[in-house]
C-alpha atoms as a PDB file:
ATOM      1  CA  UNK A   1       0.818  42.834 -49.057  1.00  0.00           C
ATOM      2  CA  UNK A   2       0.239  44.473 -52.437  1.00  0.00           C
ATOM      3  CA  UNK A   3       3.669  46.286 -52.960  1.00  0.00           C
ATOM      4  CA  UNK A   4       3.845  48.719 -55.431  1.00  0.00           C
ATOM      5  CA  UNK A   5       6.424  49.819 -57.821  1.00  0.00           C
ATOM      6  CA  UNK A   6       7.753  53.649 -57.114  1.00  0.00           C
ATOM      7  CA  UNK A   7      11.191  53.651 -57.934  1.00  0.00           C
ATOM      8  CA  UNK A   8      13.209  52.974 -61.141  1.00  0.00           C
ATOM      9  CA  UNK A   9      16.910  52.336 -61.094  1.00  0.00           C
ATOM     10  CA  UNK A  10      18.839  53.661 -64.383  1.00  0.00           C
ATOM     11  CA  UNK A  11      22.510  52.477 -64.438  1.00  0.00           C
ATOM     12  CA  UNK A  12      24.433  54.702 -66.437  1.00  0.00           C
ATOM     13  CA  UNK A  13      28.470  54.161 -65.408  1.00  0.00           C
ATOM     14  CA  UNK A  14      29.598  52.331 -68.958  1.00  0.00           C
ATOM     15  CA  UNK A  15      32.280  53.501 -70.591  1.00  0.00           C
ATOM     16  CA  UNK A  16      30.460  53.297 -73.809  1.00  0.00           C
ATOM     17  CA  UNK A  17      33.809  52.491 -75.883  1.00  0.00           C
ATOM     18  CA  UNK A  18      31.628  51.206 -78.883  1.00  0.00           C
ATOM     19  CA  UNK A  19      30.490  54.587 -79.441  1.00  0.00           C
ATOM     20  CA  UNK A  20      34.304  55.793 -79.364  1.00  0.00           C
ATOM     21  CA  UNK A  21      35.513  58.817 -80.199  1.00  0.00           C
ATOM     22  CA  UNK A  22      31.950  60.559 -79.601  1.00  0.00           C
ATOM     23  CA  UNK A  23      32.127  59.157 -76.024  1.00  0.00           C
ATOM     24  CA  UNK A  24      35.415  60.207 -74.958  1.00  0.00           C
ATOM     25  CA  UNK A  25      34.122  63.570 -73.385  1.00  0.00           C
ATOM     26  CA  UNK A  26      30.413  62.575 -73.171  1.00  0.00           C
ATOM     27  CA  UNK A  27      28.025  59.729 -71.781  1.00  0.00           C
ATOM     28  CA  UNK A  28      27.241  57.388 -74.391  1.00  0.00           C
ATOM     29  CA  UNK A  29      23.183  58.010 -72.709  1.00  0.00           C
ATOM     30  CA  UNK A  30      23.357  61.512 -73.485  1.00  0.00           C
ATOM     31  CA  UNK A  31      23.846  60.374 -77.544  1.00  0.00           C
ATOM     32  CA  UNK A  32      20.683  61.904 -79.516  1.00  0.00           C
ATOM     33  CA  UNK A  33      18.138  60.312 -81.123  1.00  0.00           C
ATOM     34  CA  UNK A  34      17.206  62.704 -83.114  1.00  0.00           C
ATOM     35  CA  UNK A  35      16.688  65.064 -80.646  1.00  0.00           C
ATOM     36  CA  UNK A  36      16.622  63.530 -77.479  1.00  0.00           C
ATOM     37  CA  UNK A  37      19.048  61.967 -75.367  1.00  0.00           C
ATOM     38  CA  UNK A  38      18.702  58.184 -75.705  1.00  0.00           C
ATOM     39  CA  UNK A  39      18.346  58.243 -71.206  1.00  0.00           C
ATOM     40  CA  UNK A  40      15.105  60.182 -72.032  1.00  0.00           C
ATOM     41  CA  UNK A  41      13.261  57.853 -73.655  1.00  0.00           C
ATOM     42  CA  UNK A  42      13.982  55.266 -70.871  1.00  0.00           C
ATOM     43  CA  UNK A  43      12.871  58.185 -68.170  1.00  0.00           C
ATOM     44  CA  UNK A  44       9.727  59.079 -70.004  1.00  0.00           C
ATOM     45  CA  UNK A  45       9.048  55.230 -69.831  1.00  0.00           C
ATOM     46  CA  UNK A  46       9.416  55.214 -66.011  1.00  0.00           C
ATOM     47  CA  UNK A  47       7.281  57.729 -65.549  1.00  0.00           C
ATOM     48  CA  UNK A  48       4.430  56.600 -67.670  1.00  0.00           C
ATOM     49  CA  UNK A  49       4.253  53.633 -65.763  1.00  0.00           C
ATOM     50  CA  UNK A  50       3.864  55.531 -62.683  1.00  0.00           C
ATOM     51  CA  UNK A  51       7.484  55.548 -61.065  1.00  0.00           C
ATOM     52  CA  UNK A  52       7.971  59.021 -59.471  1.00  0.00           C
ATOM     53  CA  UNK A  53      11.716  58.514 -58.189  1.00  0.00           C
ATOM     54  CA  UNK A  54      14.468  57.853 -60.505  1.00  0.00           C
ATOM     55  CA  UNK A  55      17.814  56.444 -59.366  1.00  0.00           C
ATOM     56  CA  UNK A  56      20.728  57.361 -61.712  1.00  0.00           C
ATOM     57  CA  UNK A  57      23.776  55.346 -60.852  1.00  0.00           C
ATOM     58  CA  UNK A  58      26.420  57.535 -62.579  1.00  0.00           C
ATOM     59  CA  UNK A  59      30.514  57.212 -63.008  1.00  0.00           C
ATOM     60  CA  UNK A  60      33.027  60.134 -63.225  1.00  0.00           C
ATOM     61  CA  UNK A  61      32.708  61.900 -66.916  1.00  0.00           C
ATOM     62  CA  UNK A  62      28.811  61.216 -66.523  1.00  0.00           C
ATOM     63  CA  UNK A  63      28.058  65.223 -65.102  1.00  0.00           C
ATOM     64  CA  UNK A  64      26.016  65.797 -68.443  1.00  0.00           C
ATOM     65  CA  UNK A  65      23.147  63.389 -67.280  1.00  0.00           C
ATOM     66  CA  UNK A  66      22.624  65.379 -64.670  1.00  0.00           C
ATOM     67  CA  UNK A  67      22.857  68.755 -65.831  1.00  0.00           C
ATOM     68  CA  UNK A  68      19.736  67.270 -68.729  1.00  0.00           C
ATOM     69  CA  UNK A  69      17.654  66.838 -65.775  1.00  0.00           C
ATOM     70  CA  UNK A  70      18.218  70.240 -64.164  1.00  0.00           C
ATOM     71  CA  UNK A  71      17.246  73.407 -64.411  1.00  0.00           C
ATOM     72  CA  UNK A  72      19.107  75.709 -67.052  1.00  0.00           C
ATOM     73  CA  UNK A  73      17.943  79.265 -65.580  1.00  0.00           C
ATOM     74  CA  UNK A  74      20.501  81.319 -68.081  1.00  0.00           C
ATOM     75  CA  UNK A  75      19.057  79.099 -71.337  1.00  0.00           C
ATOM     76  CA  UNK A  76      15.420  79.202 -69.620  1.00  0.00           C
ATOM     77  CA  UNK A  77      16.070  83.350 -69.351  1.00  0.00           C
ATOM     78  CA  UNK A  78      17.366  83.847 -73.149  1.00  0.00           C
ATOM     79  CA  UNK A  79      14.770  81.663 -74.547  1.00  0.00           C
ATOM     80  CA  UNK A  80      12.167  83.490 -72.683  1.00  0.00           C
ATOM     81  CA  UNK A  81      13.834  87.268 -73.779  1.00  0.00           C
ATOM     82  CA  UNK A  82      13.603  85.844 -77.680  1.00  0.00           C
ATOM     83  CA  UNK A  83       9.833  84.852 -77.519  1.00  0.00           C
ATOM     84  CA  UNK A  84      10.697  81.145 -77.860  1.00  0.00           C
ATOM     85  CA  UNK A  85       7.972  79.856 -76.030  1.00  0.00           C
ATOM     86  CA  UNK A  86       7.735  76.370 -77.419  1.00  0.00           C
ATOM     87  CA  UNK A  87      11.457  75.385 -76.714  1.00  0.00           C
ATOM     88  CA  UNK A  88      11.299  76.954 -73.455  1.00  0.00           C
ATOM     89  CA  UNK A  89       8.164  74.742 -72.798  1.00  0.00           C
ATOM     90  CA  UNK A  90      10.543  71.933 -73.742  1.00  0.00           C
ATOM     91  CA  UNK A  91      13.632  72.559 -71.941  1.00  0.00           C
ATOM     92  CA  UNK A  92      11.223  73.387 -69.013  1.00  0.00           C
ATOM     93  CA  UNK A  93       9.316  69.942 -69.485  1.00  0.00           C
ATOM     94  CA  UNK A  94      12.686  67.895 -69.034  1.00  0.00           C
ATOM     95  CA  UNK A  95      13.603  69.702 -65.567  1.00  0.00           C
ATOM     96  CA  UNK A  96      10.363  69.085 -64.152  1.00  0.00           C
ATOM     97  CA  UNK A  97       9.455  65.990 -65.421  1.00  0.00           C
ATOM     98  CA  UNK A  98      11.153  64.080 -63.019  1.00  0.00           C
ATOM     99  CA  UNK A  99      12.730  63.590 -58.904  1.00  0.00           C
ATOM    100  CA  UNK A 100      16.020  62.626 -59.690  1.00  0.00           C
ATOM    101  CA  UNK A 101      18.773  60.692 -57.103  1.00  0.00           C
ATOM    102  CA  UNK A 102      22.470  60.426 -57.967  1.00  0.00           C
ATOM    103  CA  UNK A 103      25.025  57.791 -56.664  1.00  0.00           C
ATOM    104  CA  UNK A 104      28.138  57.666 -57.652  1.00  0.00           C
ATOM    105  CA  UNK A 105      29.449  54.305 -59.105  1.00  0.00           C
ATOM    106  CA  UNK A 106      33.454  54.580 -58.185  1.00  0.00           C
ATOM    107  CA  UNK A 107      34.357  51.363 -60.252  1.00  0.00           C
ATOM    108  CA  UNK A 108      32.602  50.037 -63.812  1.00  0.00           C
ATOM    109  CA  UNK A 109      32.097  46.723 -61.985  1.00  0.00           C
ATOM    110  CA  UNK A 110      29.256  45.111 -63.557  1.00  0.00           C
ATOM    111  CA  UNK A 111      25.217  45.763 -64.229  1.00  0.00           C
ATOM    112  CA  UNK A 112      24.994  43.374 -60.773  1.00  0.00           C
ATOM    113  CA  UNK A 113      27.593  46.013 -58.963  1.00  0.00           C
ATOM    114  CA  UNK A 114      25.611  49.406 -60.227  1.00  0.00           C
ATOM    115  CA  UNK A 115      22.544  47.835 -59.251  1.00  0.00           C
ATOM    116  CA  UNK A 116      23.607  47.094 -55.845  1.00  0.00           C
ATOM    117  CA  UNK A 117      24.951  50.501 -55.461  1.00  0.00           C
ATOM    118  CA  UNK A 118      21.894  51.632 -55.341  1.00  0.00           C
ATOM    119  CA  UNK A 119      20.650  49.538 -52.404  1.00  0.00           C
ATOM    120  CA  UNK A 120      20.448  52.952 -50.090  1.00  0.00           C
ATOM    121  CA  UNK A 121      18.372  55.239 -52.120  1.00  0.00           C
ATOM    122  CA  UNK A 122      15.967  51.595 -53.084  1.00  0.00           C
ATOM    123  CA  UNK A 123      15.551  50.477 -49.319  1.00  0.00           C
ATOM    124  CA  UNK A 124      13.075  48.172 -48.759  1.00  0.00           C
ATOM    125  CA  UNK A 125      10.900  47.926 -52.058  1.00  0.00           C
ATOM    126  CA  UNK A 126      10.301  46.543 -55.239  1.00  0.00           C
ATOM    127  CA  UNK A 127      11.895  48.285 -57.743  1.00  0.00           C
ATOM    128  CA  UNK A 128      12.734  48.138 -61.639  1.00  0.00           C
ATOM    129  CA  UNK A 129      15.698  48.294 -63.282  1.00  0.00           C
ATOM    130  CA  UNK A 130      16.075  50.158 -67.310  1.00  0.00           C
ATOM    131  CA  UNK A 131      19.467  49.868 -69.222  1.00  0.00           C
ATOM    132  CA  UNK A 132      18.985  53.167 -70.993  1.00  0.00           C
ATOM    133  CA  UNK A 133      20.540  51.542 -74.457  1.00  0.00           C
ATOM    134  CA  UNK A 134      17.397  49.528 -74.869  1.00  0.00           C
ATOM    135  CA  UNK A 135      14.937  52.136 -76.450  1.00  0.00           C
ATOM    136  CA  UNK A 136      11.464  50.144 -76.956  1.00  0.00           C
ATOM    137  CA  UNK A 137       8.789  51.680 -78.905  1.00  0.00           C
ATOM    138  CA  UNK A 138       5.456  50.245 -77.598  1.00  0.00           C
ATOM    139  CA  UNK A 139       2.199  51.428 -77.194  1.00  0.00           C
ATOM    140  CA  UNK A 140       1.997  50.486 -73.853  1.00  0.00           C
ATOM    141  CA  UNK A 141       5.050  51.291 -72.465  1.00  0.00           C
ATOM    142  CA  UNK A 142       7.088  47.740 -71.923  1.00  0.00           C
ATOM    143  CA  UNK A 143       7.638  48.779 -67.795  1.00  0.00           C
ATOM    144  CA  UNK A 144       3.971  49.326 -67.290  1.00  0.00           C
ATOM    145  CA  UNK A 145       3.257  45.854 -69.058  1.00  0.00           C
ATOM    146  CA  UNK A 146       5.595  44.782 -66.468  1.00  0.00           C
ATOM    147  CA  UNK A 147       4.222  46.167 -63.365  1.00  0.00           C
ATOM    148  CA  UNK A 148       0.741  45.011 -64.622  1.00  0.00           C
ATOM    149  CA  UNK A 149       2.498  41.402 -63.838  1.00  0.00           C
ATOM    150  CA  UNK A 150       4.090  42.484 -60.709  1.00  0.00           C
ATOM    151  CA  UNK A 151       0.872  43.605 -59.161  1.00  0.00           C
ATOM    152  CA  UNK A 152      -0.752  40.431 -60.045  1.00  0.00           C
ATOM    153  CA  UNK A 153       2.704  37.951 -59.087  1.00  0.00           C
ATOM    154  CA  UNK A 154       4.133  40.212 -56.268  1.00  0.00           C
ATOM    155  CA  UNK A 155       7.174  38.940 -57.813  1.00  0.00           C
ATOM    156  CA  UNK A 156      10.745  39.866 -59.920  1.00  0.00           C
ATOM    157  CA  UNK A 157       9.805  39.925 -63.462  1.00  0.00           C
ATOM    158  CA  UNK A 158      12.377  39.852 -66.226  1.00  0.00           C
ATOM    159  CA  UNK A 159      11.373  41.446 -69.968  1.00  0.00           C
ATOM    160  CA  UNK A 160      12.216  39.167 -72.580  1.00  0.00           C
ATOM    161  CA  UNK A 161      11.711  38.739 -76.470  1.00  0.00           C
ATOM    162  CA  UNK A 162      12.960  35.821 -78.718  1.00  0.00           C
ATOM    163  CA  UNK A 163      16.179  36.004 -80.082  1.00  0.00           C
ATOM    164  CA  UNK A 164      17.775  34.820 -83.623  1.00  0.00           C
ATOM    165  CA  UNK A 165      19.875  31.576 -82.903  1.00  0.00           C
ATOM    166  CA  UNK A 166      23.056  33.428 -84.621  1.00  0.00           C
ATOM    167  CA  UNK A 167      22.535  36.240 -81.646  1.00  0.00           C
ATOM    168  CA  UNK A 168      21.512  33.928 -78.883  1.00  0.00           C
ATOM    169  CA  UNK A 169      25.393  33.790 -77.567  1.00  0.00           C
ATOM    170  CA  UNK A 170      25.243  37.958 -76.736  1.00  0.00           C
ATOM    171  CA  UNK A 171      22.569  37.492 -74.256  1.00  0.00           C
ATOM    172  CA  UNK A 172      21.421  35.871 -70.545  1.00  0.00           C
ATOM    173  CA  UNK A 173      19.135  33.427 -72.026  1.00  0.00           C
ATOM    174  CA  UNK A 174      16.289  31.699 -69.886  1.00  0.00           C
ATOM    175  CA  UNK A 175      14.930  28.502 -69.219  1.00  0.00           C
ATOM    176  CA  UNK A 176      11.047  28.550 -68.703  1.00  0.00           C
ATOM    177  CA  UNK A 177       7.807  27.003 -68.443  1.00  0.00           C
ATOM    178  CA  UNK A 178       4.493  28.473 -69.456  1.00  0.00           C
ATOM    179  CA  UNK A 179       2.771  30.462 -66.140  1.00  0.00           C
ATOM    180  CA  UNK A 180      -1.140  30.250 -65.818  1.00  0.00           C
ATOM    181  CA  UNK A 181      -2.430  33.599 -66.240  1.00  0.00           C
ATOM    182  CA  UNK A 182      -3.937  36.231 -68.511  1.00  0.00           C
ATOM    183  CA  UNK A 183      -1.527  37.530 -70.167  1.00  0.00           C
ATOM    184  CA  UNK A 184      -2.099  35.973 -74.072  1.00  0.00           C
ATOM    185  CA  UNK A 185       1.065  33.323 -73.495  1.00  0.00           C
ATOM    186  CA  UNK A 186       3.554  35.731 -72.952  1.00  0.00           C
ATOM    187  CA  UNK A 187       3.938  35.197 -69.238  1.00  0.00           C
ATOM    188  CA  UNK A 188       6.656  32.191 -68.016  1.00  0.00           C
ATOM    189  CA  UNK A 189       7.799  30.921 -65.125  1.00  0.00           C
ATOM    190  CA  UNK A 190      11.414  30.949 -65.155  1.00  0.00           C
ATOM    191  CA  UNK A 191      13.130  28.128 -64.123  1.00  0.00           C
ATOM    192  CA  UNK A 192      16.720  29.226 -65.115  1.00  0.00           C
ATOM    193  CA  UNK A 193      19.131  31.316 -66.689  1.00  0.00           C
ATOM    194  CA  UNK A 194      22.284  31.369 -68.343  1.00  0.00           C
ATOM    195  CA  UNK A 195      25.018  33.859 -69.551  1.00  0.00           C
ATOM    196  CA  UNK A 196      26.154  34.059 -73.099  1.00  0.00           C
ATOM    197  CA  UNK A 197      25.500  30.407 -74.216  1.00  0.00           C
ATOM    198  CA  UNK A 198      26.216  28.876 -77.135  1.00  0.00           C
ATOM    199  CA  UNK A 199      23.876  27.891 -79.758  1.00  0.00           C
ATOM    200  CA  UNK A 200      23.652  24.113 -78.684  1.00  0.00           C
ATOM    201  CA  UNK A 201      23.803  25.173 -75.164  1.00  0.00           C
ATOM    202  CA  UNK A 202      20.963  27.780 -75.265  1.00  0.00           C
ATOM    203  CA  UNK A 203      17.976  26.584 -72.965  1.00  0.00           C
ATOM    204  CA  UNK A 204      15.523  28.299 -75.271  1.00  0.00           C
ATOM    205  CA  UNK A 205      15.567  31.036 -77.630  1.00  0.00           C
ATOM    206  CA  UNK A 206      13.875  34.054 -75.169  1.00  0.00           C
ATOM    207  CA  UNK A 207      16.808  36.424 -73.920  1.00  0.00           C
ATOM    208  CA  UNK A 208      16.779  38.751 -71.137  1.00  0.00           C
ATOM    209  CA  UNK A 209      16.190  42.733 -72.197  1.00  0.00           C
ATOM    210  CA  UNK A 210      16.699  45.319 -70.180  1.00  0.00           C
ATOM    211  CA  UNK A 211      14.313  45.968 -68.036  1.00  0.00           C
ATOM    212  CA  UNK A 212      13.256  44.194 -64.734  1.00  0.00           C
ATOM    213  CA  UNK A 213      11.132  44.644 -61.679  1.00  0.00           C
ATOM    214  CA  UNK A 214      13.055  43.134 -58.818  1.00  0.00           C
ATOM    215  CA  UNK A 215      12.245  41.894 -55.181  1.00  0.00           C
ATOM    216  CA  UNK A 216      14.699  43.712 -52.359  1.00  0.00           C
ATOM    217  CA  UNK A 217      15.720  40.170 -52.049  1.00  0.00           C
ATOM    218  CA  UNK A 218      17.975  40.842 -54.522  1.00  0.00           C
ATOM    219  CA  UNK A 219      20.692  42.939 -52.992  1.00  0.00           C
ATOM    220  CA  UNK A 220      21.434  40.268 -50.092  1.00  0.00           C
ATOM    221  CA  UNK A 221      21.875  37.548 -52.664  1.00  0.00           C
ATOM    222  CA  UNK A 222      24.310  40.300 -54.921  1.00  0.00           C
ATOM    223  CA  UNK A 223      26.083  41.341 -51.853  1.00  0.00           C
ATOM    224  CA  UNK A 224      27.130  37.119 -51.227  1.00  0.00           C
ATOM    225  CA  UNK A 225      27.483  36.943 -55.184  1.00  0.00           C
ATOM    226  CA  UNK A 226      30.911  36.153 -56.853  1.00  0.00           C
ATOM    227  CA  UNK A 227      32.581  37.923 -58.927  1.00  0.00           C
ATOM    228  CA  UNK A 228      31.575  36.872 -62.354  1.00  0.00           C
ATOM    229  CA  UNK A 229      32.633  36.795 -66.006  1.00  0.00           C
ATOM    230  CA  UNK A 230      35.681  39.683 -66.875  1.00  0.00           C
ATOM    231  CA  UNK A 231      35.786  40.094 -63.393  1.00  0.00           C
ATOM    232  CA  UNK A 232      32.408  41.852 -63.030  1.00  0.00           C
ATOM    233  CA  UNK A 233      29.139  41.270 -60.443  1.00  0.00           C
ATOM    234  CA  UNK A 234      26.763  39.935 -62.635  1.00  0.00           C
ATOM    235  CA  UNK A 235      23.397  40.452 -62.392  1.00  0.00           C
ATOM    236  CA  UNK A 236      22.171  37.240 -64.177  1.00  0.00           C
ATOM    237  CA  UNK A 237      24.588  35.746 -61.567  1.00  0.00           C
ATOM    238  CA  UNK A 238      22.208  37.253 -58.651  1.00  0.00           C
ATOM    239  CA  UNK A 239      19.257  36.705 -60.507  1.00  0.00           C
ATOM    240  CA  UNK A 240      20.350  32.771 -60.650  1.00  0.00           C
ATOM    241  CA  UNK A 241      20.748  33.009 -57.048  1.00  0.00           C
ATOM    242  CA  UNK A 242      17.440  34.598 -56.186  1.00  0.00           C
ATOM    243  CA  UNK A 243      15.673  31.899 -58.459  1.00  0.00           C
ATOM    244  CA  UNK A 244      16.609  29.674 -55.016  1.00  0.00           C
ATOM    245  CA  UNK A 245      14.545  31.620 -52.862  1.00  0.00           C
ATOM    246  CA  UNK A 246      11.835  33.012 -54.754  1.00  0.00           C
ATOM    247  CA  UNK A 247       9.310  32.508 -58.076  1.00  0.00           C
ATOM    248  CA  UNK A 248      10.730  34.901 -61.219  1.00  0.00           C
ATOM    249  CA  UNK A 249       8.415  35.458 -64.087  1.00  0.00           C
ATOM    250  CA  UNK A 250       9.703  36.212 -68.038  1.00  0.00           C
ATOM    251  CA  UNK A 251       7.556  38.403 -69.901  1.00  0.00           C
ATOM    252  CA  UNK A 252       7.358  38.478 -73.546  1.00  0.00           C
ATOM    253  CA  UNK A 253       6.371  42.056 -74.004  1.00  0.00           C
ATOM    254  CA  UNK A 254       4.844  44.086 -76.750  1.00  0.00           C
ATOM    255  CA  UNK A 255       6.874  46.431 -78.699  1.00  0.00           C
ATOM    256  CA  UNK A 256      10.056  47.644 -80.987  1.00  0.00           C
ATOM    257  CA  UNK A 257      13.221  47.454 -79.134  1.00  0.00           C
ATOM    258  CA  UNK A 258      16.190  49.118 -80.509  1.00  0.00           C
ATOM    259  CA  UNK A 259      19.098  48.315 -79.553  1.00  0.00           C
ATOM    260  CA  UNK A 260      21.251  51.499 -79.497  1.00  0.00           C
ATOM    261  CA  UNK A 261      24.118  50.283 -77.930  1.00  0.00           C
ATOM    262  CA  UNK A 262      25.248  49.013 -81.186  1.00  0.00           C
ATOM    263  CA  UNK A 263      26.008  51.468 -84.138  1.00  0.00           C
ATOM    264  CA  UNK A 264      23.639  50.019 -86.599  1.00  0.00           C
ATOM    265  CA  UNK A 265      20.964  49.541 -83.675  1.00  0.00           C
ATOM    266  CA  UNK A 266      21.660  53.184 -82.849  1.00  0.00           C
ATOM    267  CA  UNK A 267      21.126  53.924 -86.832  1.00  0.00           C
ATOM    268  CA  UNK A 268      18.297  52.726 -87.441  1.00  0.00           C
ATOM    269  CA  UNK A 269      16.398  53.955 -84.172  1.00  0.00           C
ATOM    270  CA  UNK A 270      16.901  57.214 -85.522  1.00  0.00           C
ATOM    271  CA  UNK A 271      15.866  56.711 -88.987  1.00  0.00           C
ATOM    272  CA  UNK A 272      12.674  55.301 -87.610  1.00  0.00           C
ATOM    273  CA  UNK A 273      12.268  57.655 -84.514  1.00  0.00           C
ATOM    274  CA  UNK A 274      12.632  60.817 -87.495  1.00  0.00           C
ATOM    275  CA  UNK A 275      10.040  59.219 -89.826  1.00  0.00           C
ATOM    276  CA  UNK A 276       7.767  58.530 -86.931  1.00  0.00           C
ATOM    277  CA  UNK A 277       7.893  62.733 -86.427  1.00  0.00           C
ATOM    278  CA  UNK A 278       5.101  65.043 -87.917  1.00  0.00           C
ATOM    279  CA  UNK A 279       7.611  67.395 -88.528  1.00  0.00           C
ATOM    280  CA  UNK A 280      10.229  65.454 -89.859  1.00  0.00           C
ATOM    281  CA  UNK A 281       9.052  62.249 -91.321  1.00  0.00           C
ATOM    282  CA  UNK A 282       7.045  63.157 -94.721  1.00  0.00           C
ATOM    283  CA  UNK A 283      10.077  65.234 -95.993  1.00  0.00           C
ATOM    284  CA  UNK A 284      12.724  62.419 -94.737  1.00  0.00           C
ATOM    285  CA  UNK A 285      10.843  60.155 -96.308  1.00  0.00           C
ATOM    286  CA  UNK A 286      11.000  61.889 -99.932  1.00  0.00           C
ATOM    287  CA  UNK A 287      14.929  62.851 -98.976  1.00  0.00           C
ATOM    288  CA  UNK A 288      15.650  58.498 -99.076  1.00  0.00           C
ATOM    289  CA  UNK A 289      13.503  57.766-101.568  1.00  0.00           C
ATOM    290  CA  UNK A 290      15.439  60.455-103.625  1.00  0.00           C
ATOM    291  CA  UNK A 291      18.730  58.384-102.493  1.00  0.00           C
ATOM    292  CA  UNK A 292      20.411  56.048-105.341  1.00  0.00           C
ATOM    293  CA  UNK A 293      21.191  53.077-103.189  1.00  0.00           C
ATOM    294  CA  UNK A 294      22.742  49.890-104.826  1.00  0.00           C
END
């Protein structure tokens, strides 16, 4: 059976204390880069690789997600009264760009935990899952490199990219063996995982990134799965699991990732996200060059 992937899964429940003040009254997804909400980028990724449903599994304080995604009839009305056709064109782009889901994550219990709370609105399919903090610039987008694999494997695929030994230790990290295939050497077979190793413990240098395509397999083995590390369901922990009962592929995908989780990532995603814009990046470009930096 050639399963196809329709549905993408976006948990969005963090606290996002890093990001502290700015977060205290609003999701850390809804920061801007530049001028788009940082969850954007990761739903306009979804959709260009042909998932129609999106699955936001939200927390309380998280109401601003889903007001982005609907319709804003009062600003869609003044907008239209002023003549301001292009931003109208924009705000109505983002409200019906998308099908969007909502379930409710009571408890911040772990990226295994908001995944399986979405196990209703999923059902029975392949799915993929998109932490909203990793923005990835690629040409293709990274999920439809993914589902290229999928449809060939009919099987979970993890993205992954190689890490800098001194970084290794803040990521799942894989063990692997090369897969047969087309895909120019960056398809593995993944043989296992672990959590945060150190250096000398570190099966290989290629961490996990998020995004993944995932079997439904996956929310039987997370429902038996242990409570993990800081007393959270972790997903690596039901990946690990799965690996028991099912082949798992790594991909090495093509692209940029930012990591704006982190307030240097976040940093410099915008400063290369604004000189990347026609409108903004030839006179932000003069404005640091003019800068005296030591």
């Amino acid at each position: 059976m050639n399963r196809k992937i329709c549905k993408a899964v976006f948990p969005a429940a963090g606290l996002g204390t890093r990001f502290l003040p700015a977060t205290k009254a609003q999701p850390k997804e809804m920061l801007p880069l530049v001028d788009k909400p940082i969850i954007q980028y990761g739903v306009e990724e979804a959709l260009a690789a042909g998932c129609n449903q999106i699955i936001m599994v939200t927390g309380r304080g998280k109401s601003a997600i889903e007001d982005h995604f609907d319709v804003s009839y009062e600003l869609e009305k003044i907008l239209e009264e002023k003549k301001k056709t292009e931003l109208l064109r924009v705000v109505r782009q983002i409200s019906d760009m998308i099908h969007v889901a909502y379930v409710r994550q009571k408890e911040a219990l772990g990226l295994g935990h908001a995944v399986l709370t979405a196990r209703e609105l999923v059902g029975d399919e392949p799915f993929a899952v998109l932490l909203a903090d990793d923005v990835i610039d690629a040409e293709i987008p990274v999920l439809k490199q993914m589902i290229e694999v999928f449809e060939e494997t009919q099987c979970s695929v993890l993205a992954t990219q190689i890490v800098e030994p001194a970084a290794i230790s803040a990521y799942g990290v894989l063990d692997v063996k090369p897969a047969d295939g087309h895909h120019g050497g960056r398809l593995y077979e993944v043989l296992n995982m672990v959590e945060k190793p150190a250096v000398e413990e570190a099966p290989s240098n290629l961490a996990i990134i998020g995004r993944y395509i995932l079997t439904p397999a996956i929310f039987d083995v997370l429902s038996q799965t242990q409570v993990g590390k800081g007393g959270e369901l972790q997903l690596t922990d039901g990946l690990r699991a799965l690996l028991k009962q099912e082949k798992m592929y790594a991909y090495v995908y093509e692209g940029r990732r930012h990591d704006t989780g982190d307030k240097l990532g976040f940093l410099k995603a915008t400063i290369e996200f604004a000189l990347k814009r026609d409108d903004l990046g030839s006179p932000f470009k003069e404005y640091l060059r003019a800068l005296k930096l030591d």
